[in-house]
N, C-alpha and C. Protein backbone atom coordinates (compact mmCIF):
# COMPACT_ATOMS: atom_id res chain seq x y z
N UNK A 1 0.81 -1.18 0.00
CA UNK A 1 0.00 0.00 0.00
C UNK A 1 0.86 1.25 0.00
N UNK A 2 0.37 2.45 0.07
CA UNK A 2 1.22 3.53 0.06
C UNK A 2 1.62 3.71 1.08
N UNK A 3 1.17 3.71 1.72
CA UNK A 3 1.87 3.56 3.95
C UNK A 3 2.79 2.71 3.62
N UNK A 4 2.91 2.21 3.30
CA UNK A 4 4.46 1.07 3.49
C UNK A 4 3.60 -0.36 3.74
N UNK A 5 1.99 -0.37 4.11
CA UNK A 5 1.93 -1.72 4.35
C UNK A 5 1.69 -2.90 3.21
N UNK A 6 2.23 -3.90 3.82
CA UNK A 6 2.41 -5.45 2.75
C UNK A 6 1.08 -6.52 2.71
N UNK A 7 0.96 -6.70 1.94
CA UNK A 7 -0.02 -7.54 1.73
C UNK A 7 0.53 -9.28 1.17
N UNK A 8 0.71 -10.09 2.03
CA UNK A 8 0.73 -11.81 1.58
C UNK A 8 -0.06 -12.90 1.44
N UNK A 9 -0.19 -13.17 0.55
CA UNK A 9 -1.19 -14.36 0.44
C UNK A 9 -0.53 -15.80 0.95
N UNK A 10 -1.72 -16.28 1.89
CA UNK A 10 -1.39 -17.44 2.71
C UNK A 10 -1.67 -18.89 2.19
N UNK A 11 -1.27 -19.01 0.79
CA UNK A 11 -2.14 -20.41 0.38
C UNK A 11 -2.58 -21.19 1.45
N UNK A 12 -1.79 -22.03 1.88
CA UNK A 12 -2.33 -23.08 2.45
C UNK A 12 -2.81 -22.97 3.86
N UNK A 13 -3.02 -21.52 3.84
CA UNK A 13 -3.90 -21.42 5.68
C UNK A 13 -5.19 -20.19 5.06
N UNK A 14 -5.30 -20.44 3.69
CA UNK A 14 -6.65 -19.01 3.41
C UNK A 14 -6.80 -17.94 3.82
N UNK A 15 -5.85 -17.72 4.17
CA UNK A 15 -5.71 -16.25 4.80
C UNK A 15 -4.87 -15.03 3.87
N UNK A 16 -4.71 -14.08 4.32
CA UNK A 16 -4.17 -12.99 4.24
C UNK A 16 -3.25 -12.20 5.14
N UNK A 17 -2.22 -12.50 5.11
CA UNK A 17 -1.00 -11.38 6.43
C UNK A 17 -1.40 -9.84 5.81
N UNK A 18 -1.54 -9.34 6.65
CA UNK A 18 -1.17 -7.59 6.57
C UNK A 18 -0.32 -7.06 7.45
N UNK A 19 0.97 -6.68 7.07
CA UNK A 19 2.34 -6.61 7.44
C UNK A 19 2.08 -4.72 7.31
N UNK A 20 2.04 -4.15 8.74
CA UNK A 20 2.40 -2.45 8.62
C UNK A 20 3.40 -2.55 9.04
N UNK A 21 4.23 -1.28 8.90
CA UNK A 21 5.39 -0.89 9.60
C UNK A 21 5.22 -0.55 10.71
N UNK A 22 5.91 -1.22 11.87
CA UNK A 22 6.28 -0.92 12.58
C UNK A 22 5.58 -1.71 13.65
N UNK A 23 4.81 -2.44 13.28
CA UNK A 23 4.53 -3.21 13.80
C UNK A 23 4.89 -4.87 14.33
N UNK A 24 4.76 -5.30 15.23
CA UNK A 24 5.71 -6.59 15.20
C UNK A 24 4.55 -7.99 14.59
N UNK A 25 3.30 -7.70 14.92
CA UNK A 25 2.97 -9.19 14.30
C UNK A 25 1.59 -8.94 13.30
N UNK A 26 2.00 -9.48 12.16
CA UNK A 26 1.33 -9.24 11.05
C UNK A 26 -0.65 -9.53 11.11
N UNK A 27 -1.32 -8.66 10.85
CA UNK A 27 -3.33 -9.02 11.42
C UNK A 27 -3.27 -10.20 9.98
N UNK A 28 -4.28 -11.12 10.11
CA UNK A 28 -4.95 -11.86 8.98
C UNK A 28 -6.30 -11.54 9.34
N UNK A 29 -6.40 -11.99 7.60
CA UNK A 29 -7.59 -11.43 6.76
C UNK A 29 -8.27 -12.93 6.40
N UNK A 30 -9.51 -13.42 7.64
CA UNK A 30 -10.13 -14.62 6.56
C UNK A 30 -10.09 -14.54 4.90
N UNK A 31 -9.70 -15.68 3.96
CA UNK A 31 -10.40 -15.88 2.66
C UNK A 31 -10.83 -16.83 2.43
N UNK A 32 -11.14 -17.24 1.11
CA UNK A 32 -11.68 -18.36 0.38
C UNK A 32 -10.41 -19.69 0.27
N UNK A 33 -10.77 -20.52 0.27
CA UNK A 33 -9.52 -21.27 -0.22
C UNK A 33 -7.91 -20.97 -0.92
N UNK A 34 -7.15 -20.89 -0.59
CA UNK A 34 -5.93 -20.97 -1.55
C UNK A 34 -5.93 -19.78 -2.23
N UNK A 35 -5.86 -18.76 -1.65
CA UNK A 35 -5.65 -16.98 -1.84
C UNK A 35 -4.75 -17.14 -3.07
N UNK A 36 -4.58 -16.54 -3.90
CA UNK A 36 -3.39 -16.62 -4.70
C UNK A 36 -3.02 -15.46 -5.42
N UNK A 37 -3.71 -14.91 -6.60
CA UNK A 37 -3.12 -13.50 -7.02
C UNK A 37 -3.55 -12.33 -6.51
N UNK A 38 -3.19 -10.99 -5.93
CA UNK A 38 -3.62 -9.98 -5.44
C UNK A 38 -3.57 -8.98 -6.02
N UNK A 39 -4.33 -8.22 -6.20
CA UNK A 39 -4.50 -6.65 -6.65
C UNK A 39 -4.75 -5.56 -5.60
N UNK A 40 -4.18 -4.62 -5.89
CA UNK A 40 -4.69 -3.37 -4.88
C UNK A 40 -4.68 -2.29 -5.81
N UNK A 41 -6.13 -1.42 -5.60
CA UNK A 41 -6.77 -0.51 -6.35
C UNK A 41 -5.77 0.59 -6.63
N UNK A 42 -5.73 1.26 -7.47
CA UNK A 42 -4.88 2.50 -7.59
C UNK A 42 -4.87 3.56 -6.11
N UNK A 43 -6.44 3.45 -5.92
CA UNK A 43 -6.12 4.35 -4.68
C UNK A 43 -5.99 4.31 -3.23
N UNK A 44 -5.19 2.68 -3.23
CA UNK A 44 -4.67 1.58 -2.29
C UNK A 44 -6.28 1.41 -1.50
N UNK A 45 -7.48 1.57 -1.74
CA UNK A 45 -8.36 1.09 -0.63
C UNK A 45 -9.20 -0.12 -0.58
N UNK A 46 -8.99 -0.83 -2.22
CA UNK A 46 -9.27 -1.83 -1.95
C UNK A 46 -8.28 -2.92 -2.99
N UNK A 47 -8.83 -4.33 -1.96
CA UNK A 47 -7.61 -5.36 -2.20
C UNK A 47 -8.42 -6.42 -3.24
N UNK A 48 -8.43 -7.15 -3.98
CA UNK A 48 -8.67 -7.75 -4.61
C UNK A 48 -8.38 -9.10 -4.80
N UNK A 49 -8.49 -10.35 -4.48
CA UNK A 49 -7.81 -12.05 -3.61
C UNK A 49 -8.32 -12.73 -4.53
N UNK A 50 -7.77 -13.15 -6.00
CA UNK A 50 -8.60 -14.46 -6.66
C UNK A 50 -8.04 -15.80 -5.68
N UNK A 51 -9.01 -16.64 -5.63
CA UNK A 51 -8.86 -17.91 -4.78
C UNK A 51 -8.61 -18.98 -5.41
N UNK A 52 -7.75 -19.64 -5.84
CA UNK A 52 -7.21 -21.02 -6.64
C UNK A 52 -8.35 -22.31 -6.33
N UNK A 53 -8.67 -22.07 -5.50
CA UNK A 53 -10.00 -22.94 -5.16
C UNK A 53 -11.19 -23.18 -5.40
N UNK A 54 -11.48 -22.22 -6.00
CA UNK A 54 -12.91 -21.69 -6.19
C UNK A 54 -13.45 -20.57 -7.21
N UNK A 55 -14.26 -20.38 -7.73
CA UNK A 55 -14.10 -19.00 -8.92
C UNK A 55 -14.62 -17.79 -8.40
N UNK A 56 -14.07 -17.48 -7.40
CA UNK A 56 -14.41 -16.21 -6.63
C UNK A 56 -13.06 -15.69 -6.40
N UNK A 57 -13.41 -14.33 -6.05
CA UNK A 57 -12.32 -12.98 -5.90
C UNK A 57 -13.11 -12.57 -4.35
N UNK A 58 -12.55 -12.10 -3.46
CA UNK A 58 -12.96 -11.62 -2.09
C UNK A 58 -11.99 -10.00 -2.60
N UNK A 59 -13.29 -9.16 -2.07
CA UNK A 59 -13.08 -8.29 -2.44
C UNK A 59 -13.04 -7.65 -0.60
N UNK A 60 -11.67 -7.04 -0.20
CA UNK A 60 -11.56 -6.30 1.12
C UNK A 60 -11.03 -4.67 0.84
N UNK A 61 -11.69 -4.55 2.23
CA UNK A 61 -11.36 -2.53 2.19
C UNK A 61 -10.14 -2.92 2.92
N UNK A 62 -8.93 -1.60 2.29
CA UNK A 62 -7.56 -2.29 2.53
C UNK A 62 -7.57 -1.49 3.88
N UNK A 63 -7.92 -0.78 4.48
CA UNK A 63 -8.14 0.10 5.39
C UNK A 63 -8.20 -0.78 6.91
N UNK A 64 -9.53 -1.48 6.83
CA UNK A 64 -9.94 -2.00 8.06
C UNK A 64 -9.60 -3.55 8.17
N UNK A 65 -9.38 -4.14 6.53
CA UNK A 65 -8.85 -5.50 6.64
C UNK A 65 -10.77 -6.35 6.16
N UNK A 66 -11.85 -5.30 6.34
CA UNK A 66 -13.13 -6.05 6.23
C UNK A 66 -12.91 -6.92 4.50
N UNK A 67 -14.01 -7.83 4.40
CA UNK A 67 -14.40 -8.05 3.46
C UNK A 67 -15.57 -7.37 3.21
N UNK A 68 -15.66 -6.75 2.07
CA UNK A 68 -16.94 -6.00 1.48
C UNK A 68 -17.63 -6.99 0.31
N UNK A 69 -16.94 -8.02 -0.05
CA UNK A 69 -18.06 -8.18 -1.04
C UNK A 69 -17.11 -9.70 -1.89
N UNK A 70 -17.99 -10.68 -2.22
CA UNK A 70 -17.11 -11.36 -2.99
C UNK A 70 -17.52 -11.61 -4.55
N UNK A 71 -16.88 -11.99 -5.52
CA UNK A 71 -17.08 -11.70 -6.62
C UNK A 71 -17.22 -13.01 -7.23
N UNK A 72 -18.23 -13.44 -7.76
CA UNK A 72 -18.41 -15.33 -8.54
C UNK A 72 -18.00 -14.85 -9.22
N UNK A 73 -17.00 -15.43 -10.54
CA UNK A 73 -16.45 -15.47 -11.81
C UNK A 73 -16.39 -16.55 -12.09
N UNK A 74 -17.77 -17.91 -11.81
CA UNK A 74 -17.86 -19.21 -13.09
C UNK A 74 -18.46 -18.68 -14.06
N UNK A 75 -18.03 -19.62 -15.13
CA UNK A 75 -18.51 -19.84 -16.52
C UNK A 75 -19.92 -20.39 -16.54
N UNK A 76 -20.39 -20.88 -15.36
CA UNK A 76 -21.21 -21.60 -16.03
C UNK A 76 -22.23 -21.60 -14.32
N UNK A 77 -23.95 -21.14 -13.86
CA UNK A 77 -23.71 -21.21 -12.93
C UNK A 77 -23.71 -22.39 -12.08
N UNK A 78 -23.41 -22.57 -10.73
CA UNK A 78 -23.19 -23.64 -10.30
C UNK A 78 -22.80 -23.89 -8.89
């Protein structure tokens, strides 16, 4: 983010580390299965988590760490 804070995706525990400065132990962010590619919005406030597991994106405010909203992306529904 622009603060300096880090964002890691936790495959195999579904989570999310959020690493600020200066802090010593990183908050997690429930997700969906097997977190894997991340985006953060141009105007760092929100985070974007496609899940290797599943065809959803968890969409969080990078701010508070919430989830606001998750996103289906199947082909087909199901």
């Amino acid at each position: 983010g622009k603060d300096g804070t880090l964002f890691v995706s936790l495959w195999g525990a579904s989570s999310i580390a959020v690493i600020k400065k200066g802090e010593k132990k990183p908050a997690l962010l429930p997700a969906d299965s097997h977190p894997t590619e991340m985006a953060l919005s141009p105007d760092g406030k929100t985070l974007f988590v496609a899940c290797a597991n599943s065809t959803r994106v968890n969409v969080f405010d990078a701010a508070s760490g919430k989830r606001v909203e998750t996103i289906h992306c199947a082909l087909h529904p199901g």
